[in-house]
C-alpha atoms as a PDB file:
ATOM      1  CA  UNK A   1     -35.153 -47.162   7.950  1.00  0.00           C
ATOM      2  CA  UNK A   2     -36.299 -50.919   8.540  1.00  0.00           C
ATOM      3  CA  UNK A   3     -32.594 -51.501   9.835  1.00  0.00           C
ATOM      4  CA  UNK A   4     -33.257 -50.095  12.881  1.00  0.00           C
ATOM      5  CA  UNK A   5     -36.002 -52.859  13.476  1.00  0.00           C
ATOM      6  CA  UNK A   6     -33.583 -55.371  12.534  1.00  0.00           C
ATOM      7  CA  UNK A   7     -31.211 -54.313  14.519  1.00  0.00           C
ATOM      8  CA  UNK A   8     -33.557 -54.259  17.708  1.00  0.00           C
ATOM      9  CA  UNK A   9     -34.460 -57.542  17.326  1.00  0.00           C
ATOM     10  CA  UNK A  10     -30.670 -59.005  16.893  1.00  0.00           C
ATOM     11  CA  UNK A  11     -29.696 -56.963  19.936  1.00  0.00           C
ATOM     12  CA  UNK A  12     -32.791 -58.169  22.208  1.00  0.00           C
ATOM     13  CA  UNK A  13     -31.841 -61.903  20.755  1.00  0.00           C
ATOM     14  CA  UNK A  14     -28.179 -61.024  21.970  1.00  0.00           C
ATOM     15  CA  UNK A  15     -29.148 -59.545  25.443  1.00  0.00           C
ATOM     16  CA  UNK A  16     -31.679 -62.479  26.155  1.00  0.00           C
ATOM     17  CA  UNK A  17     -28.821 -65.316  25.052  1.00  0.00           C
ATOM     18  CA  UNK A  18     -26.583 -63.064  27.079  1.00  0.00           C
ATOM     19  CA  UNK A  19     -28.981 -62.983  30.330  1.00  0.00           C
ATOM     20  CA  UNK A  20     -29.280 -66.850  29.789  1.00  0.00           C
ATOM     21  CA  UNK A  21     -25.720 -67.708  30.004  1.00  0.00           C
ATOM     22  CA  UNK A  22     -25.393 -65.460  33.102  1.00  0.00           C
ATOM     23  CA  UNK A  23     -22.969 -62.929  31.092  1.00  0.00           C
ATOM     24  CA  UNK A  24     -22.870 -58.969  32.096  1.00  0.00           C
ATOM     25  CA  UNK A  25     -21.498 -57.865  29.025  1.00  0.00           C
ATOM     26  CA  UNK A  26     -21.627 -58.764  25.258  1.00  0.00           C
ATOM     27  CA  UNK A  27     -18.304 -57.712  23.303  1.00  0.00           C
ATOM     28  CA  UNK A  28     -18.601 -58.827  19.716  1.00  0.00           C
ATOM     29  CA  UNK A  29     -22.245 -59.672  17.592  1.00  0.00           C
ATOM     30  CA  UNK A  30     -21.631 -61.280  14.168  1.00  0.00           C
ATOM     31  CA  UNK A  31     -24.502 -60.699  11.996  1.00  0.00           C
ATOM     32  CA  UNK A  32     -25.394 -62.730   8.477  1.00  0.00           C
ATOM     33  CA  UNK A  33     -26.666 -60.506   5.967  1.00  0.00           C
ATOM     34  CA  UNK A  34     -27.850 -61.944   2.419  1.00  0.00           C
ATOM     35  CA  UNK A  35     -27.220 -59.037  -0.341  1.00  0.00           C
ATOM     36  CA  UNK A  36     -30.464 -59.852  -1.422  1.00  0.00           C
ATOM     37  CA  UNK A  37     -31.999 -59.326   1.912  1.00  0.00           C
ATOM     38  CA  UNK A  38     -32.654 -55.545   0.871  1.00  0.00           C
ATOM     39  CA  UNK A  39     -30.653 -54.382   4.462  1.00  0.00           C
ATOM     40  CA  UNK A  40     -27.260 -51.666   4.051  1.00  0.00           C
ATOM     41  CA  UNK A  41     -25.005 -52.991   6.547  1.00  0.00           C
ATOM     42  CA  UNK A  42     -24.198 -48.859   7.183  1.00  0.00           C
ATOM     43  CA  UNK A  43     -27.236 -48.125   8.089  1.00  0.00           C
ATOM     44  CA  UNK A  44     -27.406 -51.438  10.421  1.00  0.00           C
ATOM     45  CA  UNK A  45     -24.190 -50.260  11.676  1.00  0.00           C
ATOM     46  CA  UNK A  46     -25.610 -46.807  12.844  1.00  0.00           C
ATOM     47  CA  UNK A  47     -28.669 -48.117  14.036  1.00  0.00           C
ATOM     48  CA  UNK A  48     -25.778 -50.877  16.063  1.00  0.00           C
ATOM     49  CA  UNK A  49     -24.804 -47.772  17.944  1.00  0.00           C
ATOM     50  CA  UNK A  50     -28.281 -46.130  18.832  1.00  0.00           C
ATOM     51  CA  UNK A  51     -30.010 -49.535  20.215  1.00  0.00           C
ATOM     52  CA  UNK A  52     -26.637 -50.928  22.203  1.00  0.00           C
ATOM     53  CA  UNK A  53     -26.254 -47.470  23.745  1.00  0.00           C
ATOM     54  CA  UNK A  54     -27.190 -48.092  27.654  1.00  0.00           C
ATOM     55  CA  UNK A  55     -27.278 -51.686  27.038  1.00  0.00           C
ATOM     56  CA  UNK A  56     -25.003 -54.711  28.251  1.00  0.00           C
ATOM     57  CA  UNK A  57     -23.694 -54.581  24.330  1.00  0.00           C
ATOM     58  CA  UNK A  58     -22.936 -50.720  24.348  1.00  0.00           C
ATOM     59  CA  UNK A  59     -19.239 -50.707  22.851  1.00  0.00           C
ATOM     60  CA  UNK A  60     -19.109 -53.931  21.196  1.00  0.00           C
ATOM     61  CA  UNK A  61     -18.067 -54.589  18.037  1.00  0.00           C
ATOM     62  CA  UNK A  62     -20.725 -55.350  15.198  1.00  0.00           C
ATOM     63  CA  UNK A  63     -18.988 -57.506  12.493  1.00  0.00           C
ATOM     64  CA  UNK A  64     -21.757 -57.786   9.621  1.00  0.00           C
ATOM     65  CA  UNK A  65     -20.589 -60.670   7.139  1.00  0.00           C
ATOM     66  CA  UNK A  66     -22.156 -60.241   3.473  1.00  0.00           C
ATOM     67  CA  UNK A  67     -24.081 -63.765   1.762  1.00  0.00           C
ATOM     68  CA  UNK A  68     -23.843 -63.570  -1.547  1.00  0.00           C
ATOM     69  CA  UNK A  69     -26.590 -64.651  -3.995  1.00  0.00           C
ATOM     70  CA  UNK A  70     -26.758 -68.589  -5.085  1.00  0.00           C
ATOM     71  CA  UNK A  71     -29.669 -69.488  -7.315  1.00  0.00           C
ATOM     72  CA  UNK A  72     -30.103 -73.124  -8.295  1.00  0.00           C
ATOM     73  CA  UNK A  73     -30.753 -74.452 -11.594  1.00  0.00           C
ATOM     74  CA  UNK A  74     -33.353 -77.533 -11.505  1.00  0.00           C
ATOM     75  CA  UNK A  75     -32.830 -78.477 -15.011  1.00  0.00           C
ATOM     76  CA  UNK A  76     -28.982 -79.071 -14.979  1.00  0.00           C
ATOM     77  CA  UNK A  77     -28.644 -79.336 -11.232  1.00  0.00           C
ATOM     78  CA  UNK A  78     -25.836 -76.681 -11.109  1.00  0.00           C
ATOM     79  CA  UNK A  79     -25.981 -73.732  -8.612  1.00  0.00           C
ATOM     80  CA  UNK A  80     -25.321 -70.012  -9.921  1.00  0.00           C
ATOM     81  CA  UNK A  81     -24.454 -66.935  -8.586  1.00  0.00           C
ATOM     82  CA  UNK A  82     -26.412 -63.857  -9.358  1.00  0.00           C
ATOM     83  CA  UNK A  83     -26.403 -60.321  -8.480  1.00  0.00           C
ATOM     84  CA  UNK A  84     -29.890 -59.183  -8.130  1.00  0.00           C
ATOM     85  CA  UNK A  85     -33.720 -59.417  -9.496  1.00  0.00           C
ATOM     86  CA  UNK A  86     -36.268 -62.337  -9.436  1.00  0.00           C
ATOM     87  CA  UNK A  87     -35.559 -64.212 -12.670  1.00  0.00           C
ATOM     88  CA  UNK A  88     -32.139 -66.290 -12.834  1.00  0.00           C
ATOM     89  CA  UNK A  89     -30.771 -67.346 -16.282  1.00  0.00           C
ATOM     90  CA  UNK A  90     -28.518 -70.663 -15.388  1.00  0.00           C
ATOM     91  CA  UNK A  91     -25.035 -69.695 -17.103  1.00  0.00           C
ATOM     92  CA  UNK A  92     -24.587 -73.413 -17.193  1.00  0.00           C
ATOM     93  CA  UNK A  93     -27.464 -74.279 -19.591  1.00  0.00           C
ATOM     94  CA  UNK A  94     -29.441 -71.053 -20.233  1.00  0.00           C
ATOM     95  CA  UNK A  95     -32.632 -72.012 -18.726  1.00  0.00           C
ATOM     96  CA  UNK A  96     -34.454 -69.714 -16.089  1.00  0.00           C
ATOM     97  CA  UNK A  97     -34.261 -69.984 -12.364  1.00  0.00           C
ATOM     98  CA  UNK A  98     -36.338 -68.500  -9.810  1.00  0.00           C
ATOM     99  CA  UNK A  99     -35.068 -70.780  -6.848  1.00  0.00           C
ATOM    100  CA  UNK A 100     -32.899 -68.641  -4.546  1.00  0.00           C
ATOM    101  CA  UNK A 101     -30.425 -71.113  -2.403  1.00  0.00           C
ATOM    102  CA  UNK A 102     -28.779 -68.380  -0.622  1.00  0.00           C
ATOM    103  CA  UNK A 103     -28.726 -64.397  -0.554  1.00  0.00           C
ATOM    104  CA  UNK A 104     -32.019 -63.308   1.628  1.00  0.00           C
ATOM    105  CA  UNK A 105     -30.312 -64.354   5.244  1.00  0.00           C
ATOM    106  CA  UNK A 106     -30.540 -61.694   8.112  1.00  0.00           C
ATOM    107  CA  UNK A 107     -28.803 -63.405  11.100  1.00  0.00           C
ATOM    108  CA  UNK A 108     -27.405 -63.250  14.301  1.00  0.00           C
ATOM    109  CA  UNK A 109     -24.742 -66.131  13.624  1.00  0.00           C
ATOM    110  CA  UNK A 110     -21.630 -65.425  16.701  1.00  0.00           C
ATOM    111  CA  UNK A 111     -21.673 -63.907  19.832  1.00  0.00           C
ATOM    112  CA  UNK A 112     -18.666 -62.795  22.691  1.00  0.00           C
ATOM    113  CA  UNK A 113     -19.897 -62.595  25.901  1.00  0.00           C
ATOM    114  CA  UNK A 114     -19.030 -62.362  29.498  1.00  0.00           C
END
């Protein structure tokens, strides 16, 4: 499970911004996740509870906010959602796309702290 990985390194990025705004205790972590990113926000959730546990975020609230998938098509210069895969055909013109503008984010984007 590579959430678990993820999810250490969002929580060590929380504690350190935490311990460098002098706050004892981190309430809410917003994370970005791209839905092509390849991450189950369940399974980040559960991992969420194993690495805060003992921590100054044990008992905050993990809010995980879902990018969807943008491709952009260079030949008309429209942008496209899509729902998966590598190859994007532009619904605008028909042409292929392989340029992904938005989908593969994992982020930590908010944080509540004190």
């Amino acid at each position: 499970m590579h959430e678990l990985g993820i999810m250490e390194s969002a929580v060590d990025a929380a504690l350190r911004e935490a311990r460098a705004h002098q706050a004892s205790r981190i309430h809410r972590m917003v994370l970005r996740i791209g839905t092509l990113s390849g991450v189950e926000p369940d399974s980040l959730r559960f991992a969420f509870d194993v690495v805060t546990e003992g921590t100054a975020a044990a008992g905050a609230q993990l809010e995980v906010e879902s990018v969807p998938a943008r491709a952009w098509c260079a030949a008309c210069a429209q942008e496209f959602g899509v729902e998966s895969g590598f190859i994007y055909v532009c619904p605008h013109c028909g042409r292929l796309s392989g340029e992904v503008r938005q989908g593969h984010e994992m982020e930590l984007s908010r944080l509540e702290m004190s």
